[in-house]
C-alpha atoms as a PDB file:
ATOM      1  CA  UNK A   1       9.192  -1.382  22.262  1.00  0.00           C
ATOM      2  CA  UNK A   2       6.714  -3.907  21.819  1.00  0.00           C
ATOM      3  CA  UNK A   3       3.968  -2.028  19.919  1.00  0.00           C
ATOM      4  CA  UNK A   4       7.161  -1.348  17.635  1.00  0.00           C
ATOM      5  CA  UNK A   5       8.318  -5.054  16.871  1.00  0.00           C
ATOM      6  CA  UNK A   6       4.829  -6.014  16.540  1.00  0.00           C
ATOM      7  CA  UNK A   7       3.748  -2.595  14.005  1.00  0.00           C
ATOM      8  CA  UNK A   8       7.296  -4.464  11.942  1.00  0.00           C
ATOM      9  CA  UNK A   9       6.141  -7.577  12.050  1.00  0.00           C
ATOM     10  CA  UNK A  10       2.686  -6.839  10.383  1.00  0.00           C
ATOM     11  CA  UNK A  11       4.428  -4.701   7.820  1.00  0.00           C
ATOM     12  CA  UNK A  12       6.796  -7.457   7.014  1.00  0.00           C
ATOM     13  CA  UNK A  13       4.218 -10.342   6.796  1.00  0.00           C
ATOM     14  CA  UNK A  14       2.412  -7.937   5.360  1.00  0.00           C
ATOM     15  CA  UNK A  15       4.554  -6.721   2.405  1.00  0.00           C
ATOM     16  CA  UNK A  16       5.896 -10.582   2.087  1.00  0.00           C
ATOM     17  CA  UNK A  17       2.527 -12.010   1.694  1.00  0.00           C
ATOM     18  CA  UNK A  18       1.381  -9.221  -0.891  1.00  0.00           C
ATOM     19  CA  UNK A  19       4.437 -10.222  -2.966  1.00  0.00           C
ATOM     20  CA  UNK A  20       4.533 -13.744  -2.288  1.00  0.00           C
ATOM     21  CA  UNK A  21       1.459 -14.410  -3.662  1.00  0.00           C
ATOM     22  CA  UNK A  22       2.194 -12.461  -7.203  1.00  0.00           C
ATOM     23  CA  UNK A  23       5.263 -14.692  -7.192  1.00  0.00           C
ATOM     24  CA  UNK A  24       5.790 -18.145  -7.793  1.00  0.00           C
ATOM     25  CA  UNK A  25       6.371 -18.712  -4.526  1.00  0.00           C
ATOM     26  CA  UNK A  26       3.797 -21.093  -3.879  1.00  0.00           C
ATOM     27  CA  UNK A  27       3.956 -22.902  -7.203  1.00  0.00           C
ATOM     28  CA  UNK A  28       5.114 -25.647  -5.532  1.00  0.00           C
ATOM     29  CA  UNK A  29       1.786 -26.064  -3.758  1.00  0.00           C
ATOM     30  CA  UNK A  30      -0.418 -24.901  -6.516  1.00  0.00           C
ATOM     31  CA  UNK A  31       0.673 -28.037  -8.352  1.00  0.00           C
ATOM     32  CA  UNK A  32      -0.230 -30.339  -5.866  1.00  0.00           C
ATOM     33  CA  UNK A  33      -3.147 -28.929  -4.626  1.00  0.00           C
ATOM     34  CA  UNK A  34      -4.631 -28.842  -8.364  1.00  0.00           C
ATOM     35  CA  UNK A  35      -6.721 -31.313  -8.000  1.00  0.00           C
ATOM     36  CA  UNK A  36      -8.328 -30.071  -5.056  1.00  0.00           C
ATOM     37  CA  UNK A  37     -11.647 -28.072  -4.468  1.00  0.00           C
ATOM     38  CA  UNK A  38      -9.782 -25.759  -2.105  1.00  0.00           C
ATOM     39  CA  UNK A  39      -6.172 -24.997  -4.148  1.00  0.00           C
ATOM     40  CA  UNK A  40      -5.497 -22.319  -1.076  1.00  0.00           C
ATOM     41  CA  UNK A  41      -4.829 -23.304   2.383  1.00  0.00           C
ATOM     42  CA  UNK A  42      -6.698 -21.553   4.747  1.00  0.00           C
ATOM     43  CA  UNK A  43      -3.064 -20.767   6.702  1.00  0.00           C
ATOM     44  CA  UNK A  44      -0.206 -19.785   4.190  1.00  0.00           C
ATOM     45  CA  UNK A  45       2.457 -20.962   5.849  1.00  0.00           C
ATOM     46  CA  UNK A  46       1.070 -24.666   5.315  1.00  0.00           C
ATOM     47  CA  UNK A  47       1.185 -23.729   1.261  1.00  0.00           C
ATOM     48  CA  UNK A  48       5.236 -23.328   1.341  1.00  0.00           C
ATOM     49  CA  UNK A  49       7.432 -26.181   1.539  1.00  0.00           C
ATOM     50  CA  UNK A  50       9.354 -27.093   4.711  1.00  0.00           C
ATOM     51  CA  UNK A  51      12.709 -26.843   2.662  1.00  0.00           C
ATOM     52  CA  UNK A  52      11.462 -23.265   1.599  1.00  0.00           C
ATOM     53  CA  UNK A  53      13.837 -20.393   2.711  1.00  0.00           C
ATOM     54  CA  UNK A  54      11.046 -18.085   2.000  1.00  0.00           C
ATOM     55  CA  UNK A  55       8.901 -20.310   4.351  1.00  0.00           C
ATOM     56  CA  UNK A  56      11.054 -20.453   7.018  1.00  0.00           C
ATOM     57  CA  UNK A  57      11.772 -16.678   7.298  1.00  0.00           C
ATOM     58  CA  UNK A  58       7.354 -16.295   7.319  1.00  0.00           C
ATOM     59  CA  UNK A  59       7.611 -18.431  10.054  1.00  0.00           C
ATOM     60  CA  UNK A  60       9.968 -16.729  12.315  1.00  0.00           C
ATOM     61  CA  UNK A  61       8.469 -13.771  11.441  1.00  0.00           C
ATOM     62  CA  UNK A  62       4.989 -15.012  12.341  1.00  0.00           C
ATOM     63  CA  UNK A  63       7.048 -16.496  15.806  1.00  0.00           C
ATOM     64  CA  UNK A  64       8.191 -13.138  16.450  1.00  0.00           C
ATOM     65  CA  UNK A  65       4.954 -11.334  15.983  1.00  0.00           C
ATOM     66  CA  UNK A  66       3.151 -13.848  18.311  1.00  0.00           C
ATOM     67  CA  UNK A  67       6.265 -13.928  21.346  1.00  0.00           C
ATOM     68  CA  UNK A  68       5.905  -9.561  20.892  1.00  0.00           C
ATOM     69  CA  UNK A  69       2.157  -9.745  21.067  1.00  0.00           C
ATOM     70  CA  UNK A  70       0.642 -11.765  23.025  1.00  0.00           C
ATOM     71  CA  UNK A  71       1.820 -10.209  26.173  1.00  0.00           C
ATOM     72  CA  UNK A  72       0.811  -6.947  25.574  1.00  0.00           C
ATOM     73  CA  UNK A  73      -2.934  -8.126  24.112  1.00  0.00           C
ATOM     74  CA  UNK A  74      -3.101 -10.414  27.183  1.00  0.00           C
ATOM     75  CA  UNK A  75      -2.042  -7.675  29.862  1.00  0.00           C
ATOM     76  CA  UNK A  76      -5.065  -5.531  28.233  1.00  0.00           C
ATOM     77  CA  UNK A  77      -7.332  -8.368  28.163  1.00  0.00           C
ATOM     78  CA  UNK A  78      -6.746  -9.378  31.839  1.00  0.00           C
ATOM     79  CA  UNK A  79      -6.682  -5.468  32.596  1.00  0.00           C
ATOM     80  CA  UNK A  80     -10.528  -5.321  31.663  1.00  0.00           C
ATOM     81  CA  UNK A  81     -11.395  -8.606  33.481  1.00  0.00           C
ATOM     82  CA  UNK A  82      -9.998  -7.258  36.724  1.00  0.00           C
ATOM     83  CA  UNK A  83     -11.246  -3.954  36.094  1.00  0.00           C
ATOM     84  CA  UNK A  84     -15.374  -5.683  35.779  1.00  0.00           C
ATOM     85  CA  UNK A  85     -15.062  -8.224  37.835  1.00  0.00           C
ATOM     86  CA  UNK A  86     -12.984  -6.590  41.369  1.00  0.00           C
ATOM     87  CA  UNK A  87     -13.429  -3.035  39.811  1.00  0.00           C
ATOM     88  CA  UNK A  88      -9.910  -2.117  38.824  1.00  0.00           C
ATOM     89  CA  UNK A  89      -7.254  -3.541  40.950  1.00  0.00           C
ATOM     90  CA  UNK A  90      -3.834  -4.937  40.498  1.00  0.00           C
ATOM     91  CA  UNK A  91      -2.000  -7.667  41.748  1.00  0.00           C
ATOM     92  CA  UNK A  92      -0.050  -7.823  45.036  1.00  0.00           C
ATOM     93  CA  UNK A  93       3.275  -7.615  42.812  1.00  0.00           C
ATOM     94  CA  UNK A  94       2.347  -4.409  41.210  1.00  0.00           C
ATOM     95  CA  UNK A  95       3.556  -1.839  42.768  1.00  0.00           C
ATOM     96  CA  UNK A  96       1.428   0.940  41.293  1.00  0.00           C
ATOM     97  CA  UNK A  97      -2.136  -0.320  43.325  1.00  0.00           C
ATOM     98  CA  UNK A  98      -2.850   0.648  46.908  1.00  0.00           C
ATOM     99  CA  UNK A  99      -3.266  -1.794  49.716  1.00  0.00           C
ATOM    100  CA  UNK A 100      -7.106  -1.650  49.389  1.00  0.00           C
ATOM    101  CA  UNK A 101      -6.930  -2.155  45.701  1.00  0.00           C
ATOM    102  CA  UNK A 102      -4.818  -5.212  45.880  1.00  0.00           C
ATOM    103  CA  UNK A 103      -6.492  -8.592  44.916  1.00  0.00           C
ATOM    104  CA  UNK A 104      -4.046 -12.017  46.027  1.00  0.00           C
ATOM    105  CA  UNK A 105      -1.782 -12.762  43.595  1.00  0.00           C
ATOM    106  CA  UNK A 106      -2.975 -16.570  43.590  1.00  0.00           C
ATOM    107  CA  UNK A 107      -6.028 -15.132  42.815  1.00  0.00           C
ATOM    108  CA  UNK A 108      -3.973 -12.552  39.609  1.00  0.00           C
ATOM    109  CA  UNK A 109      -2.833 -15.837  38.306  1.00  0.00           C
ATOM    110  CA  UNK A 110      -5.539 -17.858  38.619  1.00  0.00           C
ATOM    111  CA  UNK A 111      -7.417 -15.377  36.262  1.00  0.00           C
ATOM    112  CA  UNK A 112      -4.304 -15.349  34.126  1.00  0.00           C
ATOM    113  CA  UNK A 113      -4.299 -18.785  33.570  1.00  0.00           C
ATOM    114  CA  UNK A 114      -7.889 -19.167  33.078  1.00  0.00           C
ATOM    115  CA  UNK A 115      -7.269 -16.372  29.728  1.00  0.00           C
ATOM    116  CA  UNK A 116      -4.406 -18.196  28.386  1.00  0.00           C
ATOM    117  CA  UNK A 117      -6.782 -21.607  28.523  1.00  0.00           C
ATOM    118  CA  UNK A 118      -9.574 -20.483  27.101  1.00  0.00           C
ATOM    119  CA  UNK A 119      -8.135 -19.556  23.192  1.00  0.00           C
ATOM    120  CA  UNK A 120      -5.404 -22.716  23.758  1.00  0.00           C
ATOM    121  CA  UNK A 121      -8.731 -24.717  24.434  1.00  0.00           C
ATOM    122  CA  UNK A 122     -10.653 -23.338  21.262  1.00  0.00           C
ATOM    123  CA  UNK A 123      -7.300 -24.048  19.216  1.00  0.00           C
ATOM    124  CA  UNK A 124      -7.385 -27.345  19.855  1.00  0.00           C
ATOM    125  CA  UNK A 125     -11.113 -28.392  19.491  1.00  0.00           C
ATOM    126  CA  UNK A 126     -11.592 -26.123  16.340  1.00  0.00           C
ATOM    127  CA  UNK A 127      -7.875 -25.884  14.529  1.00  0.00           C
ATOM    128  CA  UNK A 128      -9.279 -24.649  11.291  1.00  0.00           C
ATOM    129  CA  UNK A 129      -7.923 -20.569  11.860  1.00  0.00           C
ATOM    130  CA  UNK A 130     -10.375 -19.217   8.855  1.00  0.00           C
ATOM    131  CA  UNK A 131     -13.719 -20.684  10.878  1.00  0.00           C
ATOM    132  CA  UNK A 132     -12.412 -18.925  13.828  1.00  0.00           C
ATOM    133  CA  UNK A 133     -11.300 -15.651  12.334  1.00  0.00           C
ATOM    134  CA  UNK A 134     -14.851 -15.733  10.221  1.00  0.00           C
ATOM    135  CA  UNK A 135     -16.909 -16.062  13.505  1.00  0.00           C
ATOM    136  CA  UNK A 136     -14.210 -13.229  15.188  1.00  0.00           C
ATOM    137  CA  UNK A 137     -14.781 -10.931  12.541  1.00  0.00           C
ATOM    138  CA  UNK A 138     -18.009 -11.551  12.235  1.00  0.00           C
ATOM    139  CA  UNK A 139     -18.705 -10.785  15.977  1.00  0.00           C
ATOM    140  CA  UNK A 140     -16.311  -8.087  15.873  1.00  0.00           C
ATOM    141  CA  UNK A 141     -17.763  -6.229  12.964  1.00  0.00           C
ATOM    142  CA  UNK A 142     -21.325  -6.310  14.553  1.00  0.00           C
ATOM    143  CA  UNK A 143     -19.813  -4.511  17.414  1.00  0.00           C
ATOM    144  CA  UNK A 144     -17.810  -2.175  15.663  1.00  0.00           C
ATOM    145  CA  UNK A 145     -20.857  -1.314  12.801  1.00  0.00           C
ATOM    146  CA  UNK A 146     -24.114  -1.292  15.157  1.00  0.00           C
ATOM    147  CA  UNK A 147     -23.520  -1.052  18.448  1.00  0.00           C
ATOM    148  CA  UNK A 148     -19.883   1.034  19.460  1.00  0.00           C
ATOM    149  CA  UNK A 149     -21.372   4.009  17.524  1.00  0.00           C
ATOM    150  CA  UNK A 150     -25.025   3.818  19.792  1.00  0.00           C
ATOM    151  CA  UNK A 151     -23.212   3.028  22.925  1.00  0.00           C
ATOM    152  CA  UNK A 152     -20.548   5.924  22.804  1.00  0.00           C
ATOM    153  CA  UNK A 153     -23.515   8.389  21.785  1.00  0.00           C
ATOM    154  CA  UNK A 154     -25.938   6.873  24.907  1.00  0.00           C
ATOM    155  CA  UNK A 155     -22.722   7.528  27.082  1.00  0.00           C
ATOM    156  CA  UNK A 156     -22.373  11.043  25.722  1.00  0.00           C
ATOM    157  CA  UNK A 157     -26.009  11.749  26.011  1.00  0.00           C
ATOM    158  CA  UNK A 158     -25.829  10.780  30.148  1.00  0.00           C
ATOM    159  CA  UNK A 159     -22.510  13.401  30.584  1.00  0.00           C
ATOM    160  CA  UNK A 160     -25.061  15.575  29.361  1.00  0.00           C
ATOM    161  CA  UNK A 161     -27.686  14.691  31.464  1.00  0.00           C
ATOM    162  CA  UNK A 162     -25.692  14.200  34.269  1.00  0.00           C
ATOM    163  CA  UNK A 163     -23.499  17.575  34.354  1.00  0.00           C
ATOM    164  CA  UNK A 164     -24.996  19.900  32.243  1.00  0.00           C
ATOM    165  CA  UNK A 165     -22.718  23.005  33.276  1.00  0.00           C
ATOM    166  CA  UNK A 166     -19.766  20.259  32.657  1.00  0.00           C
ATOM    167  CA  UNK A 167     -20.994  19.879  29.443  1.00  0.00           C
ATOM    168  CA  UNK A 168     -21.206  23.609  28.649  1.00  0.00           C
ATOM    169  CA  UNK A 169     -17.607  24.207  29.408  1.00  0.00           C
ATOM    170  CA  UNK A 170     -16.761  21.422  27.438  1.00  0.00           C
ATOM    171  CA  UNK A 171     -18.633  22.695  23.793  1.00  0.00           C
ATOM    172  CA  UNK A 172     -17.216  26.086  24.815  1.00  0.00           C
ATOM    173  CA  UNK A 173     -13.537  25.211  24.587  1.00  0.00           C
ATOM    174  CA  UNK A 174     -14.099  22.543  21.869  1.00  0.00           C
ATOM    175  CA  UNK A 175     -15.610  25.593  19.906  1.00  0.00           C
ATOM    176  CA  UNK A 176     -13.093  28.256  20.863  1.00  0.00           C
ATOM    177  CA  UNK A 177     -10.458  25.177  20.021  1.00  0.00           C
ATOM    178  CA  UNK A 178     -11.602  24.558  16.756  1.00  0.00           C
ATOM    179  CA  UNK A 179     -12.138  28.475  15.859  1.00  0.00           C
ATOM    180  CA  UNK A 180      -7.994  28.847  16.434  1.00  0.00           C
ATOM    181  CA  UNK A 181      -7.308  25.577  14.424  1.00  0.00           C
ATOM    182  CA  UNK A 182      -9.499  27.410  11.698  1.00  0.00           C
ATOM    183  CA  UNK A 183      -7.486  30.521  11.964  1.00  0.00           C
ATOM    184  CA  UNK A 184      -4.408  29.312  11.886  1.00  0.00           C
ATOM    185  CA  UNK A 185      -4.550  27.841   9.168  1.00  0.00           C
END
């Protein structure tokens, strides 16, 4: 359910921005902020009024994408600390882990705390969202580009190394696979 509301709200902000900007929406702001260098805010919601109906709904929408999303991008984030630093375990109130993979749930929170700080921490030193989402995609990018693609085919090269007979079964029923998908059609 919450992959759903968030998917809506990023269609919605989405389609409302897209149109809000072609409309005069933000005239209001364009006017005052003539006489600037910068006539665009670097967060949009700052360019419509506070009496703006338009405004307010961007903003509950934006409140509702936040409250559906940051759980589920925090339980993955906290998933992959546990997982490198105690090697995948789960708290004591999760009732999925065994005994031996159980780390103290003082311990669960502490790390939980210590990932909500952090980006509250950056937010308040450096408020200016662009700089942030600049260095983010930046960073993010580089990964993605250069070294993802280098990294997944290193990984695949070890399988091959490391199972060999694995391996052979493997481009055996990928090519029988994609023979019937070629067949079928």
């Amino acid at each position: 359910m919450g992959y759903l509301l968030v998917f809506l709200s990023y269609v919605v902000i989405g389609v409302s921005g897209y149109f809000g900007f072609m409309g005069v929406a933000f005239a209001e702001y364009a006017m005052q902020a003539s006489g600037t260098e910068k006539p665009l805010a670097q967060n949009c919601m700052l360019m419509l009024g506070q009496t703006n109906i338009a405004g307010f709904i961007m903003r509950t929408i934006v409140f509702c994408l936040v409250f559906s999303s940051f759980p589920i991008l925090n339980h993955f984030f906290r998933s992959g600390v546990l997982k490198i630093v105690y090697g995948g375990v789960s708290s004591e109130g999760d009732s999925r882990g065994t005994q031996s993979q159980l780390i103290p749930d003082r311990k669960f929170k502490i790390i939980t705390a210590v990932i909500i700080l952090i980006p509250l921490f950056i937010t308040v030193v450096y408020p200016q969202i662009a700089g942030i989402l600049g260095y983010v995609g930046s960073v993010g990018g580089l990964f993605i580009v250069y070294i993802m693609p280098v990294v997944t085919y290193l990984v695949k090269l070890k399988h091959q190394c490391d199972n060999p007979i694995l391996n052979e079964a493997h481009d055996i029923q990928t090519n029988y696979l994609n023979k019937k998908l070629y067949q079928d059609e």
